[in-house]
N, C-alpha and C. Protein backbone atom coordinates (compact mmCIF):
# COMPACT_ATOMS: atom_id res chain seq x y z
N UNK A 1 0.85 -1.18 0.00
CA UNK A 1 0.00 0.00 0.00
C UNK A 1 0.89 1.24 0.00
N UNK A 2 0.25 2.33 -0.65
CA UNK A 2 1.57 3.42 -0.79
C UNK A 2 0.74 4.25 0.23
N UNK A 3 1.81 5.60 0.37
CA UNK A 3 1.22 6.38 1.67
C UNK A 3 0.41 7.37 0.87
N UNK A 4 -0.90 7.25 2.13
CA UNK A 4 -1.87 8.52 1.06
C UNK A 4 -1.36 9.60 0.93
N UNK A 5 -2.13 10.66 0.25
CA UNK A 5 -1.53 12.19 0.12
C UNK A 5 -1.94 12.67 1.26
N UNK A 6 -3.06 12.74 2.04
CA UNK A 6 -3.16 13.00 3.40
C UNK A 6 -1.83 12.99 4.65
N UNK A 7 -1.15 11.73 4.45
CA UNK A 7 -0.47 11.11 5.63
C UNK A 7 0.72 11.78 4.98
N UNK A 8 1.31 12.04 3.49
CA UNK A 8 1.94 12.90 2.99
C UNK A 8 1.97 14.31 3.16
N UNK A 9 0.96 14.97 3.41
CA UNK A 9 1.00 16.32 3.69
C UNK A 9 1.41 16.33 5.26
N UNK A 10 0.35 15.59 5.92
CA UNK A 10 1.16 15.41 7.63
C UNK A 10 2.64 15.56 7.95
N UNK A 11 3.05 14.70 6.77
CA UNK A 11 4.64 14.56 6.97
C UNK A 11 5.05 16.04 6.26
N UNK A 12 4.61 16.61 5.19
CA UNK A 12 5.48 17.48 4.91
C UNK A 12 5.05 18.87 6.03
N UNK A 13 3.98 18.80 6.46
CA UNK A 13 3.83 20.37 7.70
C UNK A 13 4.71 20.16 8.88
N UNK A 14 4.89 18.85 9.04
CA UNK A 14 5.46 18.86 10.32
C UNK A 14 6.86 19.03 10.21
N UNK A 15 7.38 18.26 9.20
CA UNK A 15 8.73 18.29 8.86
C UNK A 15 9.30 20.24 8.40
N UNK A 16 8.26 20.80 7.88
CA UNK A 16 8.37 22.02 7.76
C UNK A 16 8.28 23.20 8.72
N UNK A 17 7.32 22.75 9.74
CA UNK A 17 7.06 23.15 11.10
C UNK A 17 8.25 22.95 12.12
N UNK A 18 9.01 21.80 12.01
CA UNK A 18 10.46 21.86 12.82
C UNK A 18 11.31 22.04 12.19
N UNK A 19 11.66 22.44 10.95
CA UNK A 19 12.32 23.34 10.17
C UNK A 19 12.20 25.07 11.18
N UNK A 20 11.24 25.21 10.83
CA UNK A 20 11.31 26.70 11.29
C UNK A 20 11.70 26.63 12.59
N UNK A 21 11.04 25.80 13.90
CA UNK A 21 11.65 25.59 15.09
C UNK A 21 13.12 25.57 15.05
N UNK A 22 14.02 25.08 13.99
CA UNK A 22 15.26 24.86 14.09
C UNK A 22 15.88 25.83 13.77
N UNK A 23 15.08 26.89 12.86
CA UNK A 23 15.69 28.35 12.63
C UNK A 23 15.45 29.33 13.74
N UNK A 24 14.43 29.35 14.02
CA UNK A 24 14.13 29.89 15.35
C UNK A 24 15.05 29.48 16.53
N UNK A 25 15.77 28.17 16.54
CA UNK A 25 16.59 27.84 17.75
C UNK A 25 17.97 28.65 16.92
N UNK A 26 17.99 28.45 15.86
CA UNK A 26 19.51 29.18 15.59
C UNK A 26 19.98 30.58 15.16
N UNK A 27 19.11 30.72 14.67
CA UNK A 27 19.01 32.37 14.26
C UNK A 27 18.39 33.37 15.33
N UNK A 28 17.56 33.29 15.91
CA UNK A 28 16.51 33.91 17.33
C UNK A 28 16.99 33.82 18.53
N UNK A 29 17.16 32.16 18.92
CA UNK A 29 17.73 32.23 20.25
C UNK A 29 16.37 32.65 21.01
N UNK A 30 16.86 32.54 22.40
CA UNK A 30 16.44 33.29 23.55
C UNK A 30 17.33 34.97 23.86
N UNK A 31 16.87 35.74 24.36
CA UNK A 31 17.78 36.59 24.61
C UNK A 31 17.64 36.66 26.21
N UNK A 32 19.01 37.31 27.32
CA UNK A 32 18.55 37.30 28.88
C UNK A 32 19.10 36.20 29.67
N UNK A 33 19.74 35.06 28.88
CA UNK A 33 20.21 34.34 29.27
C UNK A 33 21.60 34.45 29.27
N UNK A 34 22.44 33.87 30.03
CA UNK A 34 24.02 33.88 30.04
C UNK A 34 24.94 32.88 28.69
N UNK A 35 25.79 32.96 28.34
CA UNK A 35 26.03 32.18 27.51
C UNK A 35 26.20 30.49 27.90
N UNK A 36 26.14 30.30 28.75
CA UNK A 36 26.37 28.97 29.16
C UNK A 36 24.90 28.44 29.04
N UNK A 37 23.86 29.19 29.82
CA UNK A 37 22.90 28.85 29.07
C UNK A 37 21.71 28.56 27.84
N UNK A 38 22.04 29.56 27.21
CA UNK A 38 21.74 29.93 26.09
C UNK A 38 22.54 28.36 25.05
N UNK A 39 23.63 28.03 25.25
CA UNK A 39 24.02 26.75 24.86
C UNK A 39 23.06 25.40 25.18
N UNK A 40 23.52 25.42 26.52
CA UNK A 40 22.70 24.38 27.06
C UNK A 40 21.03 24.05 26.58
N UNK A 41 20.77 25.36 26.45
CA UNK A 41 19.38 25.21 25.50
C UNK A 41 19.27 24.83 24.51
N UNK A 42 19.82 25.32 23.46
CA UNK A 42 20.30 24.97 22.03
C UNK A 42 20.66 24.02 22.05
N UNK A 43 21.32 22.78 22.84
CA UNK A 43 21.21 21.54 22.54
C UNK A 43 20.18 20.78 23.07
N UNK A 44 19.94 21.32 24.18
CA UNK A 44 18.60 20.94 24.49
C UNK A 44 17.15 20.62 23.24
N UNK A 45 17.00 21.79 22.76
CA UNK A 45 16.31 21.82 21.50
C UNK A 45 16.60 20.82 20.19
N UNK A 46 18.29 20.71 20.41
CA UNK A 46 18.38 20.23 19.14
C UNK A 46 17.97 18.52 19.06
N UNK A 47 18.51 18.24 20.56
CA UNK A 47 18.09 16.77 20.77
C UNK A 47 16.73 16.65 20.66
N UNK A 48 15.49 17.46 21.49
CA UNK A 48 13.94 17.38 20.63
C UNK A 48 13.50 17.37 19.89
N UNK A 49 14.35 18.39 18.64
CA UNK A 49 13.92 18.25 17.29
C UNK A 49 14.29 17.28 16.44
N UNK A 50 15.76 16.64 16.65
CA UNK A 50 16.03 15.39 16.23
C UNK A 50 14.88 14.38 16.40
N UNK A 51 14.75 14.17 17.68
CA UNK A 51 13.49 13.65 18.46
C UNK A 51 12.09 13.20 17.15
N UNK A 52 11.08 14.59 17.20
CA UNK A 52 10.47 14.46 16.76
C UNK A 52 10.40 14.44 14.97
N UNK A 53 11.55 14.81 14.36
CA UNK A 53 12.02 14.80 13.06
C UNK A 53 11.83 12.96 12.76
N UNK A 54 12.40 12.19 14.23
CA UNK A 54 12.11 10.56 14.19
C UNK A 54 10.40 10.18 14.08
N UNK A 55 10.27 10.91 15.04
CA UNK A 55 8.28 10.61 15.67
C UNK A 55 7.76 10.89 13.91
N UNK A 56 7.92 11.94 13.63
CA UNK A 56 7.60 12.20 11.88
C UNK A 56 7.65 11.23 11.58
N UNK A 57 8.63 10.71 10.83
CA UNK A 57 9.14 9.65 10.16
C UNK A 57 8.78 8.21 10.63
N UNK A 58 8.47 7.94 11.87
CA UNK A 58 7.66 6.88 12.54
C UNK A 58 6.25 7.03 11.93
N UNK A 59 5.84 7.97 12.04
CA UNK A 59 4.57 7.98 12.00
C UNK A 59 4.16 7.64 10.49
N UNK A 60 4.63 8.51 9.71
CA UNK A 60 4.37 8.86 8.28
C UNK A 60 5.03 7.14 7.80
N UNK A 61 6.35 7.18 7.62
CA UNK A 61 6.30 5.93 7.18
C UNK A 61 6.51 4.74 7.25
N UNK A 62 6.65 4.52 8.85
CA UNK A 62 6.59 3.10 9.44
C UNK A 62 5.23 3.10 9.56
N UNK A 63 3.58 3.75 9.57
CA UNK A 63 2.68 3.36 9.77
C UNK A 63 2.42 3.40 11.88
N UNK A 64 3.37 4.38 12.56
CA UNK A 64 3.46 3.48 13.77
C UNK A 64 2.60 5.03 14.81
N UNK A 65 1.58 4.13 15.19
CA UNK A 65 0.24 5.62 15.69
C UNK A 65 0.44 5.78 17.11
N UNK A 66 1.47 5.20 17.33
CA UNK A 66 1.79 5.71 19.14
C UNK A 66 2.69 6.88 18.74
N UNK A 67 3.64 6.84 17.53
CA UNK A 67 4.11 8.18 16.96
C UNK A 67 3.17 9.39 16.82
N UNK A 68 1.98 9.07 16.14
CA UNK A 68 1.57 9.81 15.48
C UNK A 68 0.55 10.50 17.03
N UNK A 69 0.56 10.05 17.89
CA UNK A 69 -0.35 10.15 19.11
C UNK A 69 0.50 10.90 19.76
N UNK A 70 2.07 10.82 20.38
CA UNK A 70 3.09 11.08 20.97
C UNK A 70 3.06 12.54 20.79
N UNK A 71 3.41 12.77 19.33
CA UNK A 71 3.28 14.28 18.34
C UNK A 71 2.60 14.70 19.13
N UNK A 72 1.12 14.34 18.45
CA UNK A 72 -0.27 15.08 18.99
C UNK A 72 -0.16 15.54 20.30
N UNK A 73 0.57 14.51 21.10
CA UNK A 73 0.23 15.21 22.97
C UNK A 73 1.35 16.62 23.18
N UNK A 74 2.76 16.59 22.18
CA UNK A 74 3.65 17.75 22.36
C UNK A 74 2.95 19.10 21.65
N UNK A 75 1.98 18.19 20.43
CA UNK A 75 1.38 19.52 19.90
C UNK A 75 0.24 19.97 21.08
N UNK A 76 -0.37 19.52 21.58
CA UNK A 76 -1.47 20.42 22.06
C UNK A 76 -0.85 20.60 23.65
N UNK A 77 0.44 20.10 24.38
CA UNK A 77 1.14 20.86 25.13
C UNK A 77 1.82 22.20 24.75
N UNK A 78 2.06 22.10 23.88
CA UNK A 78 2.84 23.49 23.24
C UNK A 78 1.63 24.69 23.08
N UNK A 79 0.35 24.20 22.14
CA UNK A 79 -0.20 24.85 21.77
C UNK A 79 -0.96 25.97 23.67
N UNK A 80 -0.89 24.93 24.49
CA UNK A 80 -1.34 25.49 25.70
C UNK A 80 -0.10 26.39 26.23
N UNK A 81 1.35 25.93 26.15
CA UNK A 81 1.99 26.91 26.43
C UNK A 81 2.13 28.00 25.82
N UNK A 82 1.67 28.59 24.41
CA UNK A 82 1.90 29.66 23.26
C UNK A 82 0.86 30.15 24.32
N UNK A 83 -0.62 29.83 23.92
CA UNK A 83 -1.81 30.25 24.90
C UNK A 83 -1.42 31.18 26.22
N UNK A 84 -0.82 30.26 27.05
CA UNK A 84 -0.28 30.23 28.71
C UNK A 84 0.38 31.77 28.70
N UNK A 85 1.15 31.71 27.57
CA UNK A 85 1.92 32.86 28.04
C UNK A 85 2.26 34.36 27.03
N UNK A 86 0.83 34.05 26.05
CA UNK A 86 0.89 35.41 24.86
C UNK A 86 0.98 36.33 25.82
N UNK A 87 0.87 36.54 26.86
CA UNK A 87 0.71 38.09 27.74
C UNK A 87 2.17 38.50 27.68
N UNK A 88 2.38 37.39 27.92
CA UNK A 88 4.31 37.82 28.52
C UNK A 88 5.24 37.67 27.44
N UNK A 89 5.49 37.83 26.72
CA UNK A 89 5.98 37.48 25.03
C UNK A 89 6.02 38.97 24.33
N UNK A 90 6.86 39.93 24.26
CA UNK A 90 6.82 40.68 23.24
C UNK A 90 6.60 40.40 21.69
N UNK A 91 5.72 41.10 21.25
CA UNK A 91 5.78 40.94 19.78
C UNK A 91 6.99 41.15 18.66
N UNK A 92 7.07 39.76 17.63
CA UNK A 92 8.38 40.13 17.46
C UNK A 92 8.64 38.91 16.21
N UNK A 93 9.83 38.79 15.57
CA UNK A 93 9.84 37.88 14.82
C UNK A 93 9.77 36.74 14.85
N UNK A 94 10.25 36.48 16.24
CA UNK A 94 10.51 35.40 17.26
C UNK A 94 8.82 34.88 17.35
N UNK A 95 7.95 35.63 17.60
CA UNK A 95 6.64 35.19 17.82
C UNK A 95 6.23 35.00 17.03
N UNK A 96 6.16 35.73 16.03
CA UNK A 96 5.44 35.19 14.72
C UNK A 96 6.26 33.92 14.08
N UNK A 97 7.37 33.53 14.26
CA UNK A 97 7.80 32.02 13.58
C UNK A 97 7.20 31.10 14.40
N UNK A 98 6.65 31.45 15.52
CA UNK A 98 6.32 30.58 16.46
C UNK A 98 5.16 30.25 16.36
N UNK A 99 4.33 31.32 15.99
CA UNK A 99 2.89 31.00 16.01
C UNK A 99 3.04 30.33 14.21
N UNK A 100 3.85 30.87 13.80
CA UNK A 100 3.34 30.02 12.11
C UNK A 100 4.07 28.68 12.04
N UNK A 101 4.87 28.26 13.18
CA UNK A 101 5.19 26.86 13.15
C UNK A 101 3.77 26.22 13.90
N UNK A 102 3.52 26.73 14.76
CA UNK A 102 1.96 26.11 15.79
C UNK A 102 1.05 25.90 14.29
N UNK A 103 0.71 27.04 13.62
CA UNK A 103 -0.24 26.69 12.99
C UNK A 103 -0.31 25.65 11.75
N UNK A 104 1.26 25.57 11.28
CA UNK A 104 1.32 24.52 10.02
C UNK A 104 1.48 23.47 10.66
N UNK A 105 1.81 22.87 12.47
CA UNK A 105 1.55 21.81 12.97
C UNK A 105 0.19 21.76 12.81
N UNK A 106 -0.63 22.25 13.45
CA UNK A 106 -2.53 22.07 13.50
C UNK A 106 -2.77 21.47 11.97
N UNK A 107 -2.28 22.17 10.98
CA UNK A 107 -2.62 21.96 9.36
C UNK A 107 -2.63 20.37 9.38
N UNK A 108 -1.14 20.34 9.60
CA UNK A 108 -0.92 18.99 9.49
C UNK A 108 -1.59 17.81 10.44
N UNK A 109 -1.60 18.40 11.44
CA UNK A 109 -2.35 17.10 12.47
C UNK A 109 -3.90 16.90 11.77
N UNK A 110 -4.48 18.15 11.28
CA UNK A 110 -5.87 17.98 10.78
C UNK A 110 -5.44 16.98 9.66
N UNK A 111 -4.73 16.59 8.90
CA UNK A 111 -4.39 15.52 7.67
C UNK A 111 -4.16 14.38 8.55
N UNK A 112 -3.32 14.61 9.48
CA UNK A 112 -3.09 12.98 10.61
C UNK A 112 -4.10 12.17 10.67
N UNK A 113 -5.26 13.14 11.21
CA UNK A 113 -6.79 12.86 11.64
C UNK A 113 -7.81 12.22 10.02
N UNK A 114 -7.57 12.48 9.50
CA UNK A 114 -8.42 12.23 8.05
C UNK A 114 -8.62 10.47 7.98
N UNK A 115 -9.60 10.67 7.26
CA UNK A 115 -10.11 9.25 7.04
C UNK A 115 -9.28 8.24 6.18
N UNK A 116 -8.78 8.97 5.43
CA UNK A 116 -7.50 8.77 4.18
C UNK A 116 -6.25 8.13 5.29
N UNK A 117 -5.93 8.72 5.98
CA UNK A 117 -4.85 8.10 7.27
C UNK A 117 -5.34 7.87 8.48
N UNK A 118 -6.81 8.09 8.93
CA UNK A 118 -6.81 6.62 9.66
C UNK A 118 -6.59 5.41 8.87
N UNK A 119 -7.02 5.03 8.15
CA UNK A 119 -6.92 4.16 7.78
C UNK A 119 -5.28 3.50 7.45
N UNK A 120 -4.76 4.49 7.00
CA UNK A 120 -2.99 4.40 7.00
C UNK A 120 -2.60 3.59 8.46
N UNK A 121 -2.97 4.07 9.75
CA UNK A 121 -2.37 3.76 11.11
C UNK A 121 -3.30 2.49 11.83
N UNK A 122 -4.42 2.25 10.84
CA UNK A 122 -4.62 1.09 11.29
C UNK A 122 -4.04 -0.31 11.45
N UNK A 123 -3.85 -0.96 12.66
CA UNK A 123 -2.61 -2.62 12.30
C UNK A 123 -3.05 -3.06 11.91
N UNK A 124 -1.91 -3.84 11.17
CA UNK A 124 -1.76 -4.18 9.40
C UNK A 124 -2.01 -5.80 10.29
N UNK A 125 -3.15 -7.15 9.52
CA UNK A 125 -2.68 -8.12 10.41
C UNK A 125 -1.94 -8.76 9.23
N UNK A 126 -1.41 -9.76 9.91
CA UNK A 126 -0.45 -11.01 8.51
C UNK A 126 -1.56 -12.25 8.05
């Protein structure tokens, strides 16, 4: 069975969505922090995005929906922390990559969800 275009677009928002997270970790930064930390973060990040760059790739084309579930719980943790803390966040470039990575995740999870890929993450029997 080949992968639908649904479970294809999933993979390409998300994969594009931690793209920008990864520019945002390298170009943006945090600012306020010391340099020791400001490191420590940045790898911090980089090991998550490696991370979920895997969960992608689990999901999309091993077929494997504890991936595709895993995602979902960092996406709608995140989406509560953007929420949690628009008050305290200056407006800025930094925010807007942030909110347009949140939203091409949502894009994509709405394709996760489709009938076209449930059916993709359903087990396969022998």
């Amino acid at each position: 069975m080949s992968v639908p275009k649904d479970v294809l677009r999933f993979e390409a928002l998300l994969y594009l969505s931690l793209i920008l997270d990864c520019l945002t970790v390298a170009f943006l930064g945090s600012s306020g922090e010391t340099a020791e930390t400001r490191a420590s973060l940045s790898v911090v990040n980089a090991f998550l995005i490696i991370g979920f760059f895997g969960l992608v790739w689990l999901a999309s084309q091993r077929r494997k929906n504890w991936a595709r579930w895993t995602l979902f719980g960092f996406f709608v943790f995140t989406a509560i922390m953007y929420i949690g803390t628009i008050d305290e966040r200056s407006f800025g470039l930094g925010m807007i990559v942030d909110w347009l990575s949140l939203a091409l995740s949502a894009l994509g999870f709405y394709y996760a969800f489709t009938a076209d890929a449930q059916q993709w993450f359903k087990p396969q029997h022998p």
